[in-house]
Protein backbone atom coordinates (compact mmCIF):
# COMPACT_ATOMS: atom_id res chain seq x y z
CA UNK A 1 57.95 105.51 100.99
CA UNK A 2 59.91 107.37 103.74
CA UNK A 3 62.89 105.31 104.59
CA UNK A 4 63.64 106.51 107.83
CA UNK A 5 63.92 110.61 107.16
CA UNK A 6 65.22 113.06 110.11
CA UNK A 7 64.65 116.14 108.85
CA UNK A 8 60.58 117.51 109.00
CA UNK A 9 58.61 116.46 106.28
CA UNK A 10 55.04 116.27 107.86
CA UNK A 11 54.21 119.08 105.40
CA UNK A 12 55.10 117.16 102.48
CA UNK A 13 53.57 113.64 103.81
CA UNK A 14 50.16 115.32 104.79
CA UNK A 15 50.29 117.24 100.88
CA UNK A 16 50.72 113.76 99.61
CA UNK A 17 48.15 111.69 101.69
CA UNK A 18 45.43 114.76 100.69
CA UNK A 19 46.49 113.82 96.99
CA UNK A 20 45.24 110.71 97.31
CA UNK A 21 48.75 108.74 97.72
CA UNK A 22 49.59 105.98 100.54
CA UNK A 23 52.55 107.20 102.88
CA UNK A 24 54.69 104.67 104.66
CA UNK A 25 56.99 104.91 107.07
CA UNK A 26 60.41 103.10 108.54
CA UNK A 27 61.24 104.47 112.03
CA UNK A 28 64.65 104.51 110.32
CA UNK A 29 67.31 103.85 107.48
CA UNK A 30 67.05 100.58 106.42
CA UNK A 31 68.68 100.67 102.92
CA UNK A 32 67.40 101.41 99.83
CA UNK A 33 66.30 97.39 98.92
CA UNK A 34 63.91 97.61 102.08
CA UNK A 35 62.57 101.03 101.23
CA UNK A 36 61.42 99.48 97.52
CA UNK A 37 60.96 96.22 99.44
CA UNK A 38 57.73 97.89 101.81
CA UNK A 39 56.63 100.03 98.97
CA UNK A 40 56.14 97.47 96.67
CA UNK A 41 54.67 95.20 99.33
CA UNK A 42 52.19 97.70 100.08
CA UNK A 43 51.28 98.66 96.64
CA UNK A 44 50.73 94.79 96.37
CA UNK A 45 48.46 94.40 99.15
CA UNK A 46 46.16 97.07 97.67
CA UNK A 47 45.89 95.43 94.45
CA UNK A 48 47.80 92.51 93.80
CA UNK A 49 47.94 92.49 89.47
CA UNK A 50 49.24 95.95 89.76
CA UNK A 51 52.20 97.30 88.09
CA UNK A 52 55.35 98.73 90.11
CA UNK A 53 57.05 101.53 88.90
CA UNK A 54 59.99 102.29 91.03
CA UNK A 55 61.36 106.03 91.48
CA UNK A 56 63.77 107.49 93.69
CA UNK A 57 63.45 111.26 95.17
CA UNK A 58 65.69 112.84 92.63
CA UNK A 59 63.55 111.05 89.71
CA UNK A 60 61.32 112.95 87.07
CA UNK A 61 59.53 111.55 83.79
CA UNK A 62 58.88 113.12 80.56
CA UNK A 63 55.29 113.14 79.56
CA UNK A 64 53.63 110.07 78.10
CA UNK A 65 56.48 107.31 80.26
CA UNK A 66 54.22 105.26 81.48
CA UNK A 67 51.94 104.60 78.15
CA UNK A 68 55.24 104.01 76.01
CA UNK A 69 56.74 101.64 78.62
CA UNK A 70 53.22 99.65 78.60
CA UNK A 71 53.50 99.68 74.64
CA UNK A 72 56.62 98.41 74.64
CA UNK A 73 55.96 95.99 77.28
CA UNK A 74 52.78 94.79 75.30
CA UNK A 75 54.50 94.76 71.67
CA UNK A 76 57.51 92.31 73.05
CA UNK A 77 54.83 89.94 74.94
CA UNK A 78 52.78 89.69 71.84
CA UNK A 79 56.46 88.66 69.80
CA UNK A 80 57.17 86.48 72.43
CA UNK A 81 59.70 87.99 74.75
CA UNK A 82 59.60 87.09 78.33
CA UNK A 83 59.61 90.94 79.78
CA UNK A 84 60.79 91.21 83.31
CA UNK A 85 60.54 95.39 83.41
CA UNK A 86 60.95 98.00 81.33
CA UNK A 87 63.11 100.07 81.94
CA UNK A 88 64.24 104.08 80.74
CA UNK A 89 66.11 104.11 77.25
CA UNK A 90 67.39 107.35 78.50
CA UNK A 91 68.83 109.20 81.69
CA UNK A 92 68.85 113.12 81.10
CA UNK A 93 68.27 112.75 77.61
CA UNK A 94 72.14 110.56 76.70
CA UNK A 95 71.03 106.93 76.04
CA UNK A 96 71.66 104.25 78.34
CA UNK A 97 73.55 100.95 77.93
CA UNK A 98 72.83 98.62 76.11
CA UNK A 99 73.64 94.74 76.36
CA UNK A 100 72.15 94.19 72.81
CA UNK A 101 69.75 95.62 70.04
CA UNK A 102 67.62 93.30 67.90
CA UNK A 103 64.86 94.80 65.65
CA UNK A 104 61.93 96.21 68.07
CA UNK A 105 63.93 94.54 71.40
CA UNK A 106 66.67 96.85 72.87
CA UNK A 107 68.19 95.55 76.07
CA UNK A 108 69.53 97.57 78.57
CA UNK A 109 72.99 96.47 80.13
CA UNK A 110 72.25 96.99 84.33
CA UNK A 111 69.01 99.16 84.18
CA UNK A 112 68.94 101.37 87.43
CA UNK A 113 65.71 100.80 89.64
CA UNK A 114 64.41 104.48 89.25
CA UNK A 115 62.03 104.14 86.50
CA UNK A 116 61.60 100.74 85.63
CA UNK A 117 57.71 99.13 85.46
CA UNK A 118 57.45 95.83 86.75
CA UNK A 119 54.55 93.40 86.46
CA UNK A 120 53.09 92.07 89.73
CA UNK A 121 53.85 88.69 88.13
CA UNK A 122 57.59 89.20 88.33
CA UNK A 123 57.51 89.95 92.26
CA UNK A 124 55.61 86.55 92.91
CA UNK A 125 58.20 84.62 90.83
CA UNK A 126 61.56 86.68 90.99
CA UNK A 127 61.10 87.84 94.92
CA UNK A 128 62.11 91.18 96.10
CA UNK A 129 65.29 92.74 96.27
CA UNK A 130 67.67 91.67 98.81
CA UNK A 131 68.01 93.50 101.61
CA UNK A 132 70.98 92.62 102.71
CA UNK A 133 72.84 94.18 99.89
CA UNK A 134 71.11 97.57 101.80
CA UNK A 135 72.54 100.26 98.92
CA UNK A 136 74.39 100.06 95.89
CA UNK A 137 73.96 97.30 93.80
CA UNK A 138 70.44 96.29 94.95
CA UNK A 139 69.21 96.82 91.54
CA UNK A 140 72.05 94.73 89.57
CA UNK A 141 71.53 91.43 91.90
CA UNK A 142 67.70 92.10 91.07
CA UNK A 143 68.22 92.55 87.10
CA UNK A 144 70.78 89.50 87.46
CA UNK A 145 68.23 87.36 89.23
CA UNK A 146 65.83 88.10 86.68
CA UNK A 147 68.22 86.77 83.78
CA UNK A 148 68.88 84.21 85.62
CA UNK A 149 65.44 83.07 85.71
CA UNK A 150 64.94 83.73 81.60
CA UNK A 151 63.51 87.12 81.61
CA UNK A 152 64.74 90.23 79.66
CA UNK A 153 65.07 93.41 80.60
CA UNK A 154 64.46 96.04 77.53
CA UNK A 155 64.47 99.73 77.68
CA UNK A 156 62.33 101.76 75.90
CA UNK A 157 64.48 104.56 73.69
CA UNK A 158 61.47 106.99 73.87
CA UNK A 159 60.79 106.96 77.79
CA UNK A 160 63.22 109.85 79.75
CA UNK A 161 64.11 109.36 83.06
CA UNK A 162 65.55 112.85 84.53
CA UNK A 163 67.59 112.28 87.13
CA UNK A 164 70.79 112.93 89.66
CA UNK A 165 73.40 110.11 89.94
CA UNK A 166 75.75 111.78 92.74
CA UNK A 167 77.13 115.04 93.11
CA UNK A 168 79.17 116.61 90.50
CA UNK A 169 83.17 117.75 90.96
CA UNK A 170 85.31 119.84 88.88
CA UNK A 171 88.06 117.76 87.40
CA UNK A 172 91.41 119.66 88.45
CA UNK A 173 95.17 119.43 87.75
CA UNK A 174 97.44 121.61 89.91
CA UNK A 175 93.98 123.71 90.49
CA UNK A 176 93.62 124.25 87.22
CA UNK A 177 90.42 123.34 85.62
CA UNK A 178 90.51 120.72 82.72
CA UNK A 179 88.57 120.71 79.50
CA UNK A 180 87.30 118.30 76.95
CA UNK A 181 86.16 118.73 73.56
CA UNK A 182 85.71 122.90 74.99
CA UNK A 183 83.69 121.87 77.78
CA UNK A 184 84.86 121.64 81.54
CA UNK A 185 85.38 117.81 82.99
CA UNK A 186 82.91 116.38 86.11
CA UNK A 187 83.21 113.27 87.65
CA UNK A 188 80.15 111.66 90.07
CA UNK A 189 81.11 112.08 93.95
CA UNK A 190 80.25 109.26 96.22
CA UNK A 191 80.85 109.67 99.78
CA UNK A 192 83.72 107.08 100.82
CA UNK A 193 80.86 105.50 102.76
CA UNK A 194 79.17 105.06 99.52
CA UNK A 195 81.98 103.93 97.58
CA UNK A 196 82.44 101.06 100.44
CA UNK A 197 79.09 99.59 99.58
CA UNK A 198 79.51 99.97 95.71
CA UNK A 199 82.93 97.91 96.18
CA UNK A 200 81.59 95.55 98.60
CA UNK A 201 78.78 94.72 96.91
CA UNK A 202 79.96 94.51 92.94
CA UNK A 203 82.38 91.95 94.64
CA UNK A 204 79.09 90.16 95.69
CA UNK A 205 77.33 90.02 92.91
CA UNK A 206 80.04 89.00 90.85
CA UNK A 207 80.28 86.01 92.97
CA UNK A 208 76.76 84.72 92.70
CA UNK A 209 76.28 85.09 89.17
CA UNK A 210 79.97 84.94 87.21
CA UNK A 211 79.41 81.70 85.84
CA UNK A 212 75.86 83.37 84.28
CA UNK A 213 77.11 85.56 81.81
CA UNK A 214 81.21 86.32 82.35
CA UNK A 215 81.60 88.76 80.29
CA UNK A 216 78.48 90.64 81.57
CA UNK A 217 79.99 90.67 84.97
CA UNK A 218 83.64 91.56 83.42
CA UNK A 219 82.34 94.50 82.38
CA UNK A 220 80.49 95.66 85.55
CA UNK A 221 83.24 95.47 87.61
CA UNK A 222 85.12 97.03 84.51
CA UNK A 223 82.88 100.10 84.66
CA UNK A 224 83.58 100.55 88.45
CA UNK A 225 87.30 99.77 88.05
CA UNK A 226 87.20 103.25 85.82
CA UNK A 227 85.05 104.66 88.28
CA UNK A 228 87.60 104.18 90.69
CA UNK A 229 90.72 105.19 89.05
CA UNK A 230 89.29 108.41 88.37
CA UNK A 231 88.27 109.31 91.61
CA UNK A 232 92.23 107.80 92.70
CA UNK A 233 93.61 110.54 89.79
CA UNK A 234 91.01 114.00 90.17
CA UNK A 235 88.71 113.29 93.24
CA UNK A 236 88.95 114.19 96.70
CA UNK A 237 89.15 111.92 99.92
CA UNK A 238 91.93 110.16 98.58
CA UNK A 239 92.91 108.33 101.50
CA UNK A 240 89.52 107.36 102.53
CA UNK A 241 88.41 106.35 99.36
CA UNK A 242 91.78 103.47 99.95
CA UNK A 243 90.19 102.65 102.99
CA UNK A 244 86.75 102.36 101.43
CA UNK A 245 87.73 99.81 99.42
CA UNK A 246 90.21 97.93 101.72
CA UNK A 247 87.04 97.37 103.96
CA UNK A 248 84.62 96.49 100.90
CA UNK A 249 87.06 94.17 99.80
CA UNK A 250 87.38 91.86 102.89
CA UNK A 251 83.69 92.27 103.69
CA UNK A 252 82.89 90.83 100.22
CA UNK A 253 85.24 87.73 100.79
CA UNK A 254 84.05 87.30 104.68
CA UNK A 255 80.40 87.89 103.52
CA UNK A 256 79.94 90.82 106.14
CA UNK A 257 76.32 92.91 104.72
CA UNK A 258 74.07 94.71 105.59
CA UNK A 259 74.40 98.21 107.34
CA UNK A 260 78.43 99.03 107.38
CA UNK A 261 78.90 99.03 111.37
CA UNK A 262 79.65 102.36 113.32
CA UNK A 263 83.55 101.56 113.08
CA UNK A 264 83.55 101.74 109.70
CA UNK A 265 81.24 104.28 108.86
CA UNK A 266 83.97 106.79 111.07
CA UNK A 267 86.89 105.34 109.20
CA UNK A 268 85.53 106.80 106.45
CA UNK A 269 84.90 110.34 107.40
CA UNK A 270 87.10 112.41 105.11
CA UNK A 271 89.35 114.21 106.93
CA UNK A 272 90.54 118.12 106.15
């Protein structure tokens, strides 16, 4: 699924249609919910029992994924457990989140997209992801939703998603590098583009399903409250990183989605 690329790929898309695979194309970026929204669309025209299993570019799996994330999928059926996906129980090897553990069931908190199998079934009865949300977030409304309509969401401790989550940045005081536990500090940088989505949208969600499970939702928007005061204290872009989420913020409340407009989007350039 080729969301709109500008750089030349016909290479690649020719390697992967001689391989046997199904290349589709958006004549540009529609957001990240619309890219999975085609893909999985497609895949379901072709067979429609199939199983999704959603991966972004920057995604690898260890060997044997899939057949552990069936297993597990197939063990918590049989007990009774209404499985909406399975999702990775690890991301570069560090466990994920969990929202609870309970003999053979371990629940992730907010499972990412990348990597989780979904059943056909849940498509027909969940719907897709909203596009509106177009990045950032797509894949909490979606793992809300499904919650919300009495599935669960496990993650399998034995499947291994590899994968990049941003770019990392040396933590720095006065230019000096800092250390914890005798290794150097990184945070995750998000463009200030990026950042206004992941603000605007948490404030989103939160609003269509706080009265689901409140202390869920506290601590989302907990987790990007850190996320934020770090990149206030060590990251760069400072001052577009305060517009960021000046904009997010009154987008939320007005109910402005979709694609940030032009204005914005250059409001957000960092400056030097």
């Amino acid at each position: 699924m080729d969301d709109g690329s500008t750089f030349g790929n016909n290479e690649i898309w020719q390697e992967l249609r001689d391989a046997g695979a199904e290349v589709v194309h958006h004549d540009e970026n529609r957001g990240i919910a619309a890219a999975l929204n085609t893909g999985v669309s497609t895949g379901l025209a072709m067979d429609p029992n199939a199983w999704i299993l959603t991966l972004d570019q920057d995604s690898d799996l260890t060997d044997g994924y899939v057949e552990r994330a069936l297993s597990t999928y197939a063990l918590l059926t049989k007990q009774g457990v209404n499985v909406g996906l399975v999702a990775p129980g690890k991301h570069n090897g560090f466990p994920v989140k969990l929202l609870r553990s309970e003999g053979d069931f371990v629940e992730a908190f907010d499972p990412m997209q990348s990597g989780c199998l979904i059943p056909a079934a849940v498509f027909r009865t969940a719907g897709y992801l909203d596009e509106d949300l177009f990045i950032d977030g797509v894949d909490t409304d979606f793992n809300a939703r499904l919650r919300r309509l009495g599935y669960r969401l496990p993650a399998d401790p034995e499947c291994n998603l590899h994968h990049e989550l941003g770019r990392p940045r040396e933590v720095t005081i006065l230019k000096r590098r800092i250390h914890f536990r005798g290794r150097p500090l990184a945070l995750t940088y998000h463009t200030p583009l990026r950042v206004y989505y992941i603000t605007r949208n948490s404030l989103v969600i939160a609003r269509r399903y706080w009265r689901d499970n409140p202390s869920w939702m506290f601590r989302r928007l907990w987790m990007e409250v850190e996320s934020n005061l770090v990149r206030l204290a060590f990251g760069p872009d400072r001052r577009a990183y305060t517009i960021s989420w000046r904009h997010g913020i009154r987008d939320a409340f007005k109910g402005h989605l979709g694609k940030a407009d032009a204005a914005i989007a250059r409001s957000l350039s960092p400056r030097p």
